[in-house]
Protein backbone atom coordinates (compact mmCIF):
# COMPACT_ATOMS: atom_id res chain seq x y z
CA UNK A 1 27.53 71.06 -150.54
CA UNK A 2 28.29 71.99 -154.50
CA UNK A 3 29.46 75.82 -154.60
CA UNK A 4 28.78 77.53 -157.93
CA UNK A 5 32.09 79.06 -159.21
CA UNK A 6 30.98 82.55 -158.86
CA UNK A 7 29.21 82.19 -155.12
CA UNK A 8 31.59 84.16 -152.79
CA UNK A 9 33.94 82.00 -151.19
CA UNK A 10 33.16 81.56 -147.40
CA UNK A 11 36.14 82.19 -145.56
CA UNK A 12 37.21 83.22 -141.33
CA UNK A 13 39.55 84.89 -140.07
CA UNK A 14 41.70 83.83 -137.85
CA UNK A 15 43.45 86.34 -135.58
CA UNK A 16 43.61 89.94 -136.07
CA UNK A 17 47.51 91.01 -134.59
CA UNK A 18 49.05 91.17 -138.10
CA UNK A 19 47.94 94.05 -139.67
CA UNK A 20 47.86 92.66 -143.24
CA UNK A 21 44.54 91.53 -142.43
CA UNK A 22 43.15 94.53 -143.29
CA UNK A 23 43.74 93.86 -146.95
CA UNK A 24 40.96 90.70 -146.28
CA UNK A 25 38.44 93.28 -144.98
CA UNK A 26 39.02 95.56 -147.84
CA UNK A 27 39.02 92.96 -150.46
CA UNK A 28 35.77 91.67 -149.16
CA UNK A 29 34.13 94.69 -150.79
CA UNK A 30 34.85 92.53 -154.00
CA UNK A 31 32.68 90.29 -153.81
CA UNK A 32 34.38 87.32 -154.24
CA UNK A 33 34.52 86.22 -150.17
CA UNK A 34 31.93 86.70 -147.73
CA UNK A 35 33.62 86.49 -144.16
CA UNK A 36 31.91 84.67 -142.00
CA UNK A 37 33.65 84.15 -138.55
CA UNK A 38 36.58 85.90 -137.23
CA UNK A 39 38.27 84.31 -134.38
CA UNK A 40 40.47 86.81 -131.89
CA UNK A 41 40.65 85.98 -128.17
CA UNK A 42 41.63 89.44 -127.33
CA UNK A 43 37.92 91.24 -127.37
CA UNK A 44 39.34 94.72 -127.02
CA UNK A 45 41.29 94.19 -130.59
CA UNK A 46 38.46 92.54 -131.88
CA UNK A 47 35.86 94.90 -131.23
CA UNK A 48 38.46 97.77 -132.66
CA UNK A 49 38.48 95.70 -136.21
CA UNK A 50 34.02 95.46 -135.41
CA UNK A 51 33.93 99.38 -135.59
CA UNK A 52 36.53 100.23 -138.22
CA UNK A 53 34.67 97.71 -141.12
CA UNK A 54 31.53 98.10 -139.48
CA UNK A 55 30.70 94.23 -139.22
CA UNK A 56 28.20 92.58 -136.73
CA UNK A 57 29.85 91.56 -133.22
CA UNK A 58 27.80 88.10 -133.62
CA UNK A 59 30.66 87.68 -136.17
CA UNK A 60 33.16 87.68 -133.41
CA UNK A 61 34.73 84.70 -131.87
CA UNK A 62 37.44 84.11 -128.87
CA UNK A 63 38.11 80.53 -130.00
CA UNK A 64 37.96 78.66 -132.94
CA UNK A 65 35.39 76.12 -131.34
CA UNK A 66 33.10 78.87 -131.02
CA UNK A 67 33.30 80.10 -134.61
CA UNK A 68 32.49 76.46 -135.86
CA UNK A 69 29.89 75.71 -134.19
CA UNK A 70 28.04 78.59 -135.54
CA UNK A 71 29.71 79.14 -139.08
CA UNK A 72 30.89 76.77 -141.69
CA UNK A 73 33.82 78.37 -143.85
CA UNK A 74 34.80 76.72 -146.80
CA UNK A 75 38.31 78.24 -146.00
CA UNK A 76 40.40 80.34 -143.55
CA UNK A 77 42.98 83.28 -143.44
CA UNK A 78 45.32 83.42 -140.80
CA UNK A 79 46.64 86.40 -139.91
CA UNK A 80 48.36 85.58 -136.30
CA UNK A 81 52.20 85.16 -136.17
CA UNK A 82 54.44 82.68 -138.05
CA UNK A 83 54.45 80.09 -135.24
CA UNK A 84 50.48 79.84 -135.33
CA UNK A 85 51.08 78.55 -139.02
CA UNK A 86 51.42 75.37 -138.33
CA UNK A 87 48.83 74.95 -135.28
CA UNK A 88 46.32 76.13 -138.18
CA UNK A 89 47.00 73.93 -140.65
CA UNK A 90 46.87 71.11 -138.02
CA UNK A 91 43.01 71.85 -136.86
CA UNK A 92 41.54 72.99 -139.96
CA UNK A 93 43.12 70.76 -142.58
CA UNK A 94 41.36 67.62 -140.81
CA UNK A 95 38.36 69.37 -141.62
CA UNK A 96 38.94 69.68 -145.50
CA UNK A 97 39.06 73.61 -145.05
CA UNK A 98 41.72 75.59 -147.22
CA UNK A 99 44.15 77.68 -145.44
CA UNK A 100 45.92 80.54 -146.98
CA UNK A 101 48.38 81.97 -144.52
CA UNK A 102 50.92 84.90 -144.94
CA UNK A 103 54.53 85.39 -145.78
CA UNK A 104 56.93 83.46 -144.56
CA UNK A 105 54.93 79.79 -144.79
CA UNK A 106 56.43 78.77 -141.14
CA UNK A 107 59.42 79.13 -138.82
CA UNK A 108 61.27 76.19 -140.45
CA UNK A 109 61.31 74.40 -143.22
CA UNK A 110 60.70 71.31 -141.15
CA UNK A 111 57.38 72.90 -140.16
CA UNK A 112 56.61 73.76 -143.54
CA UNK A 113 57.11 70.20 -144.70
CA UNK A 114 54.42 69.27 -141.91
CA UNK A 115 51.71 71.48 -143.18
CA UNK A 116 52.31 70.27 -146.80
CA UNK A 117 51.56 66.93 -145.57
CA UNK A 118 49.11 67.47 -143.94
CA UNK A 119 47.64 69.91 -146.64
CA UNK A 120 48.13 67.03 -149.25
CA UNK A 121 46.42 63.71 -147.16
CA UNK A 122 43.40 65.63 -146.22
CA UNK A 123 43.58 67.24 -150.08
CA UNK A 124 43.17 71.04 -149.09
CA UNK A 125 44.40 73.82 -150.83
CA UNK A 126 47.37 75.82 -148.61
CA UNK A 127 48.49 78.93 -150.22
CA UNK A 128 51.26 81.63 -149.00
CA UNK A 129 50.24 85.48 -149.89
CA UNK A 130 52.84 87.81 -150.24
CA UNK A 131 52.36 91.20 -151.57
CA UNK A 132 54.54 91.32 -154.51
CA UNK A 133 52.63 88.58 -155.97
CA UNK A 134 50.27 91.22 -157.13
CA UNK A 135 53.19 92.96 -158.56
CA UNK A 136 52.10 93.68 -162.60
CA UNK A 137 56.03 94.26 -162.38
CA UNK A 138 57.46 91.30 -161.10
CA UNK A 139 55.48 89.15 -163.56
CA UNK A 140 56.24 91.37 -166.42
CA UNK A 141 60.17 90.88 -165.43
CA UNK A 142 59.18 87.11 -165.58
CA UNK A 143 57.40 87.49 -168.97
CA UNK A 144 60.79 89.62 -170.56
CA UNK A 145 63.04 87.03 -169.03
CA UNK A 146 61.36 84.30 -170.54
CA UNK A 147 61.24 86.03 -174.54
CA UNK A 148 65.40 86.75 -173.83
CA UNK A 149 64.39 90.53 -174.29
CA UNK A 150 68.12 90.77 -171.77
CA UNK A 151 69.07 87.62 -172.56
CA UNK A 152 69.57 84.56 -169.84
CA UNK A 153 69.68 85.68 -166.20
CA UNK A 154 73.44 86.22 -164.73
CA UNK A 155 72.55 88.53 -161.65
CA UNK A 156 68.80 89.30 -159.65
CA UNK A 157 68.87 91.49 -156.51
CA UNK A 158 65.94 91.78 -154.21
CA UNK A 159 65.57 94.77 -152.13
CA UNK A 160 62.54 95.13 -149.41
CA UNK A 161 61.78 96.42 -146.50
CA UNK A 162 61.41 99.87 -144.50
CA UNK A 163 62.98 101.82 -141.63
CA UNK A 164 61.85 99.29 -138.91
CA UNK A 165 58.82 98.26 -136.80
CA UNK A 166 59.41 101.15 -134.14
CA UNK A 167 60.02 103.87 -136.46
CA UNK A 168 56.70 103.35 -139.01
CA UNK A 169 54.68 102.50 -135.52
CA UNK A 170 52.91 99.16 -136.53
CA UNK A 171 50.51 98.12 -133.58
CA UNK A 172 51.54 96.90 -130.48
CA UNK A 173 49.86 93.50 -131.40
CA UNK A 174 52.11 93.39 -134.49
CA UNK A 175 55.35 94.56 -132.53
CA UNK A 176 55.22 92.28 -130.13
CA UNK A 177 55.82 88.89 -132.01
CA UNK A 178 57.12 90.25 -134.88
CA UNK A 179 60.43 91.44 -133.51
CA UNK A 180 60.33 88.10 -131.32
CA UNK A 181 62.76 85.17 -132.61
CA UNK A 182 61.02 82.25 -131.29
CA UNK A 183 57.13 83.75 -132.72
CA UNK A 184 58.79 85.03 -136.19
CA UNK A 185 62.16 83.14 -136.42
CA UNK A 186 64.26 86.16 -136.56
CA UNK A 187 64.08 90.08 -137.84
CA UNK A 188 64.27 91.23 -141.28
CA UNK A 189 65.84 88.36 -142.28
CA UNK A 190 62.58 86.47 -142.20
CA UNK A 191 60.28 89.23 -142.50
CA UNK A 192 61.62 90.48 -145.55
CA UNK A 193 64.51 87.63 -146.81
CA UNK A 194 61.32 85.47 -147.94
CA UNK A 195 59.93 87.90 -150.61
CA UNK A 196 63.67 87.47 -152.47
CA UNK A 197 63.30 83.82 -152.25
CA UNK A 198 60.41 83.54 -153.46
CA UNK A 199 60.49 85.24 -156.33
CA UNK A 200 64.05 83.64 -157.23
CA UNK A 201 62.34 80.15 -156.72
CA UNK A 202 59.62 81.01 -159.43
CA UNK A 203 62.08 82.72 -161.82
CA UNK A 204 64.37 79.71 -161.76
CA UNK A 205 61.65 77.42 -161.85
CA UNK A 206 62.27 75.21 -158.52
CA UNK A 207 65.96 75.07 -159.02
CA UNK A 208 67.66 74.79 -155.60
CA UNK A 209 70.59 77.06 -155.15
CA UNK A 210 73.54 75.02 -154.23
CA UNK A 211 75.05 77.63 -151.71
CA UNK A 212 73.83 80.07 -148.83
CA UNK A 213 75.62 82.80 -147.62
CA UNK A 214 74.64 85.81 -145.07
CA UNK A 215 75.26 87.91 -142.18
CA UNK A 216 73.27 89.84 -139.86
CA UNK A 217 73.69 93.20 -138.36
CA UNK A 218 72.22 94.92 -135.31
CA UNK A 219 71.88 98.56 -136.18
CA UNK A 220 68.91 99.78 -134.19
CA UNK A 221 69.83 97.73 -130.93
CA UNK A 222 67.54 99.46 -129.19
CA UNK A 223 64.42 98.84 -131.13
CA UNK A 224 65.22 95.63 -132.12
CA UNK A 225 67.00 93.97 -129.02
CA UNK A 226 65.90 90.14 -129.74
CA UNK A 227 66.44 90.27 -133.44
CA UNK A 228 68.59 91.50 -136.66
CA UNK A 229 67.08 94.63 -138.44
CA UNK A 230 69.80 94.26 -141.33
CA UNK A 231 70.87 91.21 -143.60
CA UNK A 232 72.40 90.10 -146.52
CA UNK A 233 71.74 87.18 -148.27
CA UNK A 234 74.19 85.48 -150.98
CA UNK A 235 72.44 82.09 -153.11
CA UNK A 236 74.33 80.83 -155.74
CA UNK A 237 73.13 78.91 -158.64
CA UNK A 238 74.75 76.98 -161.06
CA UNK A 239 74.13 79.50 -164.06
CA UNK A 240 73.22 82.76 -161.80
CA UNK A 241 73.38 84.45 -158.46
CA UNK A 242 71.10 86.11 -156.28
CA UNK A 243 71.42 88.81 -153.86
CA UNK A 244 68.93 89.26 -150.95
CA UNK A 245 69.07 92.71 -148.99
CA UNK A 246 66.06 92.35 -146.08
CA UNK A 247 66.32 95.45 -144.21
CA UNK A 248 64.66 97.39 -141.39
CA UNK A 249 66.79 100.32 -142.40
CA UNK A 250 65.66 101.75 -145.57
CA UNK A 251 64.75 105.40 -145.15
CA UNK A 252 62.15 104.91 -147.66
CA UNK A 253 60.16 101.41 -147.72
CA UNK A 254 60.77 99.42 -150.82
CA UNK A 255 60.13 96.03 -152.86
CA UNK A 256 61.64 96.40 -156.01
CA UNK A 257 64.41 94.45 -157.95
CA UNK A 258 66.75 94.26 -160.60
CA UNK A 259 67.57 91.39 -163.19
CA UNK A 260 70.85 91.68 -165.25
CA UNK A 261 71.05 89.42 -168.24
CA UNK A 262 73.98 88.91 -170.91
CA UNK A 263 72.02 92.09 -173.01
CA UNK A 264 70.33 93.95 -170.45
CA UNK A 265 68.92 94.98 -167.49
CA UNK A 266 65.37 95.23 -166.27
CA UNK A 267 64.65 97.16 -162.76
CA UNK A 268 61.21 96.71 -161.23
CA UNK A 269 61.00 100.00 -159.28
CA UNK A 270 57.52 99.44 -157.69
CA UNK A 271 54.38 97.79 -158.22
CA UNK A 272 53.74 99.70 -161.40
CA UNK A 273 57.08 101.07 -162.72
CA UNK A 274 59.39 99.32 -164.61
CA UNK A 275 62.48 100.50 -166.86
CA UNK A 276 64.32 98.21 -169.25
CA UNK A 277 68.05 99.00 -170.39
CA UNK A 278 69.67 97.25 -173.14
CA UNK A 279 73.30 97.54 -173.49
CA UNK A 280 75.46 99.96 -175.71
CA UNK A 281 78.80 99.52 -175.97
CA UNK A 282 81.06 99.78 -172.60
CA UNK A 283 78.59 101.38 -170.05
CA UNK A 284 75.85 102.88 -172.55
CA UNK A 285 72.46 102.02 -173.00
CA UNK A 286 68.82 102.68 -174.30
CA UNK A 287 66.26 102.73 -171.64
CA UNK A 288 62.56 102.11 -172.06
CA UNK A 289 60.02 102.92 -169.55
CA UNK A 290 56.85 101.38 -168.75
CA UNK A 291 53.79 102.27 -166.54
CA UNK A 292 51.82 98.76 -165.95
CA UNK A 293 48.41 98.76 -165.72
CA UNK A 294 47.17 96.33 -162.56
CA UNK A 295 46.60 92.50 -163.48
CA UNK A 296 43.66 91.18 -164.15
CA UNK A 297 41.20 89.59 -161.64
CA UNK A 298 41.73 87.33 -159.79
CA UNK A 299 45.41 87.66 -160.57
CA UNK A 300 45.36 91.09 -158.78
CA UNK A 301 44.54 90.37 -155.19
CA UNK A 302 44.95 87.26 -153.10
CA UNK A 303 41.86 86.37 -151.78
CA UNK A 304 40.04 86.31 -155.27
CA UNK A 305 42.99 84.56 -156.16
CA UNK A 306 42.61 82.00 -153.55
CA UNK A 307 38.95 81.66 -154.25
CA UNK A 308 39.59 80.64 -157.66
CA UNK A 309 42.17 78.11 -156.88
CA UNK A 310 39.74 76.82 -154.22
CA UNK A 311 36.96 76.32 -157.25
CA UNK A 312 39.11 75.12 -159.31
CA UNK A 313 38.55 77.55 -162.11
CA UNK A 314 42.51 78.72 -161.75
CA UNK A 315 45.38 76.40 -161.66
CA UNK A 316 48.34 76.85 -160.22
CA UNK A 317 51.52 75.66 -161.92
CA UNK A 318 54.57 74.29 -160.50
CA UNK A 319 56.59 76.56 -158.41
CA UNK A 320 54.12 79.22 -158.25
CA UNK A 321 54.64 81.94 -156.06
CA UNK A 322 51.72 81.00 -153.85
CA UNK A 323 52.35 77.31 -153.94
CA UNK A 324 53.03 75.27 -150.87
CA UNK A 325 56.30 73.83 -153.52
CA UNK A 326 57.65 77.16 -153.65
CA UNK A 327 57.66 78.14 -150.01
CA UNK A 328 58.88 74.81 -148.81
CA UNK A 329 62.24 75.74 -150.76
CA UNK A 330 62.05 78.98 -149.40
CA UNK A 331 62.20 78.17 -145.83
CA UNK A 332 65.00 75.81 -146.61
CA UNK A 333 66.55 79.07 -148.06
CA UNK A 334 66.21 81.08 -144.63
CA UNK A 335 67.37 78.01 -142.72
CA UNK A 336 70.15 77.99 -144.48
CA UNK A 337 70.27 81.82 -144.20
CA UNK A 338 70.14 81.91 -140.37
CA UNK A 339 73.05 79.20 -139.71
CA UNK A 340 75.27 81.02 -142.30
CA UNK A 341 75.09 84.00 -140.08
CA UNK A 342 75.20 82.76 -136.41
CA UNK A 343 78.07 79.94 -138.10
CA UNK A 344 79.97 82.56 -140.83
CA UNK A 345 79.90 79.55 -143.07
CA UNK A 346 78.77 78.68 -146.48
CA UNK A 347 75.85 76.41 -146.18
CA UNK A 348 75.22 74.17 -149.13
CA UNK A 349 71.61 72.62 -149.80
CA UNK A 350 72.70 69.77 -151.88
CA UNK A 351 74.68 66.77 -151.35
CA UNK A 352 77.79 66.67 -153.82
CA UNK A 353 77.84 64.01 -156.45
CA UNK A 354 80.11 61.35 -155.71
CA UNK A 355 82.79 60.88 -158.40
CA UNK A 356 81.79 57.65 -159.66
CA UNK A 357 78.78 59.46 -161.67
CA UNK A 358 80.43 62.31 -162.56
CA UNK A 359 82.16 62.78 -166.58
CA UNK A 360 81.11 61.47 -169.35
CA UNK A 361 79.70 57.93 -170.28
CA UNK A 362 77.94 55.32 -172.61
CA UNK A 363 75.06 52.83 -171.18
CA UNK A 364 75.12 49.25 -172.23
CA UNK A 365 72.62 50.40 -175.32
CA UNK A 366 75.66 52.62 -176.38
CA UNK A 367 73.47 55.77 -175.13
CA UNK A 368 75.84 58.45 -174.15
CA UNK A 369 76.17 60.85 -171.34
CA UNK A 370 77.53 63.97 -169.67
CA UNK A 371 76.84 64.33 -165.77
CA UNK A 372 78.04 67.58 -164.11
CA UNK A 373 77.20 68.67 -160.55
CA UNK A 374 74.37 70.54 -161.88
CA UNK A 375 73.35 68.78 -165.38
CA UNK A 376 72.52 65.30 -166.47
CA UNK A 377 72.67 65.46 -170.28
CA UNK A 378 71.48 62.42 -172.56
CA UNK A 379 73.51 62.96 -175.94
CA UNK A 380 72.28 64.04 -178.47
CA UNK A 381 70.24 66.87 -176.60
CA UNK A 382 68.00 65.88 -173.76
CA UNK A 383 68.88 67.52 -170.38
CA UNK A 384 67.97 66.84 -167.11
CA UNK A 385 68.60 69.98 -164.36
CA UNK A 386 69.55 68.57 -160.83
CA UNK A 387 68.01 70.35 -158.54
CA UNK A 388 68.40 67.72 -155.45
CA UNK A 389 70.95 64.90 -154.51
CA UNK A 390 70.32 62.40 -151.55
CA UNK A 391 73.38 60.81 -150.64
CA UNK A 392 72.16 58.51 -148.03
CA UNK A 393 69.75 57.44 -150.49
CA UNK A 394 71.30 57.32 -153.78
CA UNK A 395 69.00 59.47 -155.97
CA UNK A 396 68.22 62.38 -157.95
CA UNK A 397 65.44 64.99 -158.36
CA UNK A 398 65.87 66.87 -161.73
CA UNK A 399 63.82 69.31 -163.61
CA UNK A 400 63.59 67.96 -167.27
CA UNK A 401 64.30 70.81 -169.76
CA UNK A 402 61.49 72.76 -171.27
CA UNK A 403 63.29 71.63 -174.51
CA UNK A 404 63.01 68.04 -173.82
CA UNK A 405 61.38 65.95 -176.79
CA UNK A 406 59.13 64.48 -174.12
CA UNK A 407 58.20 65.60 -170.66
CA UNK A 408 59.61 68.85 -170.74
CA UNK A 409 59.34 70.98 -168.01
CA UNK A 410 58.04 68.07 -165.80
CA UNK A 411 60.14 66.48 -162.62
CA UNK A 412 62.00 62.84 -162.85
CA UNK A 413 63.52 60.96 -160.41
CA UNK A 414 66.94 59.10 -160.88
CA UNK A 415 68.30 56.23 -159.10
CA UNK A 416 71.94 54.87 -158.97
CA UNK A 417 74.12 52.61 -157.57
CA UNK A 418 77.42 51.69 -157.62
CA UNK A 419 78.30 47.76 -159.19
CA UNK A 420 80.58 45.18 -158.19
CA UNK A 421 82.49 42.76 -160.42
CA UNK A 422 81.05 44.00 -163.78
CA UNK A 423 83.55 45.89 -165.37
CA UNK A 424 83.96 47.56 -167.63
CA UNK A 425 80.58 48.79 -166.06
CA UNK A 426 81.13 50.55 -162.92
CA UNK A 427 77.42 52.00 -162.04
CA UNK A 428 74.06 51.97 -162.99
CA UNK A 429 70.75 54.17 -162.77
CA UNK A 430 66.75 53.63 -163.25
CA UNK A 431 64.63 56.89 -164.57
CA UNK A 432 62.22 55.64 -161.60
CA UNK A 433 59.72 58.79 -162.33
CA UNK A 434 60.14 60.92 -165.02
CA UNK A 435 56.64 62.87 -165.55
CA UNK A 436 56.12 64.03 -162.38
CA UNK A 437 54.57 67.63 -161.77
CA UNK A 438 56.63 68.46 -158.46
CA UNK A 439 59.89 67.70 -156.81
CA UNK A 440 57.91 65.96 -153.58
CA UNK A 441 56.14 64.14 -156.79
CA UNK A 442 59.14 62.61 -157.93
CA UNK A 443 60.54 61.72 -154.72
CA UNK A 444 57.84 59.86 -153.65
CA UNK A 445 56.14 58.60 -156.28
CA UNK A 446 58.22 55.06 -157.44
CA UNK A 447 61.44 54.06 -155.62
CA UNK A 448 63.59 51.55 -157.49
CA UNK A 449 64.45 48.13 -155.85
CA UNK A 450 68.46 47.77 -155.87
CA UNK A 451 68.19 44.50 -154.42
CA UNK A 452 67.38 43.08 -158.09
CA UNK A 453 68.80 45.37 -160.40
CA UNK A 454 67.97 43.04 -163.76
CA UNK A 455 64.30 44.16 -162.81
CA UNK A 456 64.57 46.66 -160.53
CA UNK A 457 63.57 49.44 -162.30
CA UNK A 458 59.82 49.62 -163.13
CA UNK A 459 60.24 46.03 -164.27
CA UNK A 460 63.59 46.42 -166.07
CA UNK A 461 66.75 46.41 -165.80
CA UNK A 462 69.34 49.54 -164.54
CA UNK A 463 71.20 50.99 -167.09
CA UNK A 464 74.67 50.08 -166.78
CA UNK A 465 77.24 52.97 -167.30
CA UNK A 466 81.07 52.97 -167.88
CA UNK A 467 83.44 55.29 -168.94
């Protein structure tokens, strides 16, 4: 059946032990979703939620059998712990029903790369709500970045979180899984370490940081016996760095941030407040001060956010902080997060170039080329960002540069491989995909066939590099 844009979108629930899920309730007031099923096994918690929003108990369901066989929703919300993620997206993704789940996307980023799959062959939206997406402040630090108003990006620090689960008395639904390693995948790390990420991951555009560092503390033992309450988590980039400070030990709960650029600095204090400081001399500086109003709808609350995506009357674009692109490379972040603390190592999210393709060179069309660790520049000016390396397989994923003649801002894939007995050319390559709108695009898209490299590459030949 053919929804009219503006027809409230007809979504369940499904579970009611995090208590985020009373923003759904609220928002519902809106206008722009019309809940139709809420699934919770456990009647007593269920019937708490029937009273407080005053909603019919024919609405109620213990399973999710139940709720389909009397209501048809376009969509769901899941609002059960980070483990059920994945065991939603598995039964209602079949179905062609969109799934919006909250912060973090899974437990691993192995998980997460399961839902996207399945989210993509069965061509359902799957969305990731965190609350600072709603921020007017962290999108007006995007907007100032992006016009240089401090210039480019050196330093970002994320701080959230508040003084723990115990000591701001969250329900014992919510306690009980979310200070559980195996149902959350760790403390504050996860709980809070994902809003960081993902907000670095949309600033930078997809780029993959090529190191993770962090530890973990213990401060509140006794609260938190399973789990770390405190961590800190270092992500370096080729042109910036990013510090991560997750905590269940703020006195006062917090999401804000700060972005230092060559000129300036711009601190998001809140949701609404936001101070800009440009630089004077040694340690001087002019500060403005701005009071946001909220975004507009549907860009000011998730589920009329979600609505429109599901209609099609919003788009997302790459890397958005909803998007399933985003979140994957987030939970690749707190991987790498988690075995940097239990290890004490640095763990790096990129396979090194080898040698051979590193330096500068000229193709046999007397093209030439830089190739750092991080940049793949075609003289005179294009540029192409490396974001991933496979070894095993001999490719790259880059990000083509907004200032690209063609194609900018789009994903490419690059083969190589090394050649034998053709000197003076030691290596070729094949631009296998080069206007792709996501990393997973790219990689998957074309592959090149090294097996015949005179035609190997879309029907051509590699280009042949030496020194």
């Amino acid at each position: 059946m053919l929804l009219k844009a503006d027809e409230p979108l007809r979504i369940a629930v499904i579970s009611l032990t995090h208590t985020h899920v009373h923003w759904i309730f609220n928002s519902e007031k809106r206008g722009d979703i019309n809940i139709v099923g809420v699934v919770e096994p456990d009647t007593a918690l269920a019937g708490r939620y029937a009273r407080q929003y005053n909603f019919p108990k024919q609405k109620l369901f213990r399973t999710t059998a139940e709720m389909l066989a009397k209501v048809k929703p376009e969509a769901v919300a899941a609002f059960g712990t980070i483990a059920d993620h994945v065991k939603v997206v598995e039964e209602f993704a079949p179905m062609g029903i969109h799934i919006m789940v909250e912060k973090p996307l899974s437990i691993t980023a192995n998980e997460g790369r399961r839902m996207q799959a399945l989210a993509a062959k069965h061509n359902v939206q799957l969305l990731v709500n965190y609350e600072t997406t709603w921020y007017p402040t962290v999108h007006e630090t995007r907007a100032l970045l992006e016009q240089s108003k401090v210039g480019p990006m050196v330093q970002l620090i994320v701080r959230d979180g508040h003084k723990g689960p115990q000591r701001i008395n969250i329900s014992n639904e919510f306690f009980s899984w979310l200070t559980d390693p195996v149902l959350n995948g760790g403390g504050a790390i996860t709980d809070f370490g994902c809003y960081g990420a993902n907000i670095a991951t949309w600033l930078l555009k997809g780029q993959r940081p090529k190191a993770v560092m962090a530890v973990t503390q213990q401060l509140q033992p006794s609260a938190n016996p399973k789990v770390d309450d405190e961590a800190t988590i270092i992500l370096i980039y080729d042109s910036c760095k990013v510090t991560l400070q997750p905590s269940w030990n703020w006195p006062i709960g917090r999401k804000d941030m700060e972005l230092y650029g060559r000129t300036g600095a711009i601190y998001a204090d809140n949701k609404l407040d936001l101070r800009v400081r440009m630089s004077v001399g040694y340690d001087g500086f002019d500060e403005k001060s701005l009071t946001l109003p909220e975004r507009q709808q549907p860009y000011d609350d998730p589920f009329s956010f979600f609505k429109a995506v599901v209609r099609n009357t919003v788009k997302m674009e790459p890397y958005d902080l909803s998007s399933i692109e985003n979140n994957i490379l987030v939970m690749e972040i707190l991987d790498a997060a988690r075995e940097s603390a239990k290890t004490g190592r640095v763990v790096h999210l990129t396979d090194p170039l080898p040698s051979m393709i590193m330096g500068n060179f000229m193709d046999d069309y007397n093209i030439k080329y830089a190739i750092t660790d991080s940049l793949w520049t075609q003289k005179p000016g294009t540029k192409y960002w490396i974001i991933n390396h496979n070894a095993a397989e001999q490719y790259l994923i880059v990000r083509n540069d907004d200032g690209n003649a063609s194609e900018g801002g789009f994903y490419s894939r690059i083969d190589y491989m090394p050649f034998q007995n053709m000197a003076p050319y030691q290596w070729g390559f094949c631009l296998t995909t080069y206007d792709a709108k996501t990393p997973e695009e790219a990689r998957t898209k074309a592959k090149a066939d090294r097996s015949n490299p005179r035609k190997g590459c879309n029907g051509f030949p590699f280009s042949r590099m030496k020194r």
